[in-house]
Protein backbone atom coordinates (compact mmCIF):
# COMPACT_ATOMS: atom_id res chain seq x y z
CA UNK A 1 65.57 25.20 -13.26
CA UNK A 2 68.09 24.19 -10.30
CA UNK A 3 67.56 20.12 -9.48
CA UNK A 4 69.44 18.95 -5.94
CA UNK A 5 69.82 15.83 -4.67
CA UNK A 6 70.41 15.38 -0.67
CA UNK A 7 70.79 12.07 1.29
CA UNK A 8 71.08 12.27 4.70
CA UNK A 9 71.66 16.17 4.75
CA UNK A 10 74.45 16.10 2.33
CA UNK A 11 74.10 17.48 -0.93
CA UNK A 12 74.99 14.83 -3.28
CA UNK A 13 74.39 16.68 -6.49
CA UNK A 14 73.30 20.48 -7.54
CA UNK A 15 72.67 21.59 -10.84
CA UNK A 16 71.50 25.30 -11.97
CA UNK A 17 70.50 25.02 -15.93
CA UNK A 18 71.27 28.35 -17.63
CA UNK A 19 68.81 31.10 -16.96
CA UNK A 20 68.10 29.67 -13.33
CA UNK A 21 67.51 32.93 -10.76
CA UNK A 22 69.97 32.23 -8.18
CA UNK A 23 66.91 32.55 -5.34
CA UNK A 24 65.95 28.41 -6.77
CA UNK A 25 68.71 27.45 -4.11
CA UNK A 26 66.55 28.81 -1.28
CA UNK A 27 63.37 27.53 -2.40
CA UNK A 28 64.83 24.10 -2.51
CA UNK A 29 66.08 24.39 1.22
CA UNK A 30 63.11 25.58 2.34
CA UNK A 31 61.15 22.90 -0.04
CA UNK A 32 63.73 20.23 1.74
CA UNK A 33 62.88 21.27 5.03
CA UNK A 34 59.42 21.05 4.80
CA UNK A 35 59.63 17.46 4.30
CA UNK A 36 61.92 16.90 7.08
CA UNK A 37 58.79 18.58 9.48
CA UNK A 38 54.57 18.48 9.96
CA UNK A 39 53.95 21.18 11.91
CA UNK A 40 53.38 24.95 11.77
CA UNK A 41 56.16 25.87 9.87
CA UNK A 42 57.71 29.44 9.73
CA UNK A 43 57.73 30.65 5.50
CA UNK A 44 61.37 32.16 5.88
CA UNK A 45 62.61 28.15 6.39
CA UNK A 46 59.83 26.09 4.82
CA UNK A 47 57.45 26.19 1.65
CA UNK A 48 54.51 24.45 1.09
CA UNK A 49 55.26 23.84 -2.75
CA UNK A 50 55.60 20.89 -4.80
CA UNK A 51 58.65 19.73 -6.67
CA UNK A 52 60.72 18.33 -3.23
CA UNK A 53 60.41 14.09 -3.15
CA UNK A 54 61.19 12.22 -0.29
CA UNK A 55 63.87 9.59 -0.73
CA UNK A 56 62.60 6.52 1.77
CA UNK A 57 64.74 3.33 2.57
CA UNK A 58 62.97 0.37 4.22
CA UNK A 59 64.10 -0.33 7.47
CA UNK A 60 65.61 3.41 7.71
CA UNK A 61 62.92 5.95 6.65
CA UNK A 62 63.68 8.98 4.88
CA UNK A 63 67.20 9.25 4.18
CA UNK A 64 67.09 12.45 1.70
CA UNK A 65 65.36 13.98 -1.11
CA UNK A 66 65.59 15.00 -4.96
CA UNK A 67 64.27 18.78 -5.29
CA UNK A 68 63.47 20.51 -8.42
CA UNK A 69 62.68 24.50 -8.45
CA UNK A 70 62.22 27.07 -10.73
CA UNK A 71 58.72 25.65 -12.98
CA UNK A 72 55.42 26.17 -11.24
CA UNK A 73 55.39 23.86 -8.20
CA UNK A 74 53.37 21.54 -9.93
CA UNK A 75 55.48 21.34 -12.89
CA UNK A 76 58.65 21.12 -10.40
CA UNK A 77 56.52 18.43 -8.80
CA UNK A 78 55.69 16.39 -12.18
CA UNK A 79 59.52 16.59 -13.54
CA UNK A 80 60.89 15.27 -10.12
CA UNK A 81 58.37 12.36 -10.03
CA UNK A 82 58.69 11.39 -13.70
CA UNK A 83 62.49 11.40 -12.91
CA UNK A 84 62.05 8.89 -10.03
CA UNK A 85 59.30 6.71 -11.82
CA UNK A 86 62.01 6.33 -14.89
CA UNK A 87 64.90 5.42 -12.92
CA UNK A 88 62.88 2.83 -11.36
CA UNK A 89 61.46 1.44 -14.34
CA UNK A 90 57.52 2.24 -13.54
């Protein structure tokens, strides 16, 4: 599993846990990007998969994102959003 953390496209933090397949790094671009658009979206930059969370400021909108990759999407998607919900106490 790779886990990144981006704020305002600057990667803040990457992390590639033994046994990750080096190709994690380009699903989380293309996971990142996909938030960043809603349109049709070309697959060789975006992905429609879960495990990408949009990091929101009031006042500012979405200022980056924390992207996990290497589970099945939904399992990227459930890590990523148990992370956020226990850094914020929920």
């Amino acid at each position: 599993m790779t886990i990144d953390i981006t704020l305002k496209g600057h990667r803040l933090f990457l992390h590639a846990m033994e046994g990750t397949h080096p190709d994690n790094e380009n699903w989380i671009r293309r996971k990142n990007k996909t938030l960043e658009k809603d349109y049709d979206l070309p697959e060789s930059d975006y992905v429609l998969a879960g495990g990408a969370f949009p990091l929101i400021l009031k006042g500012e909108g979405q200022v980056g994102t924390i992207t996990i990759s290497g589970l099945p999407d939904e399992e990227d998607h459930d890590l990523v959003t148990t992370g956020i919900r226990s850094f914020l106490g929920a």
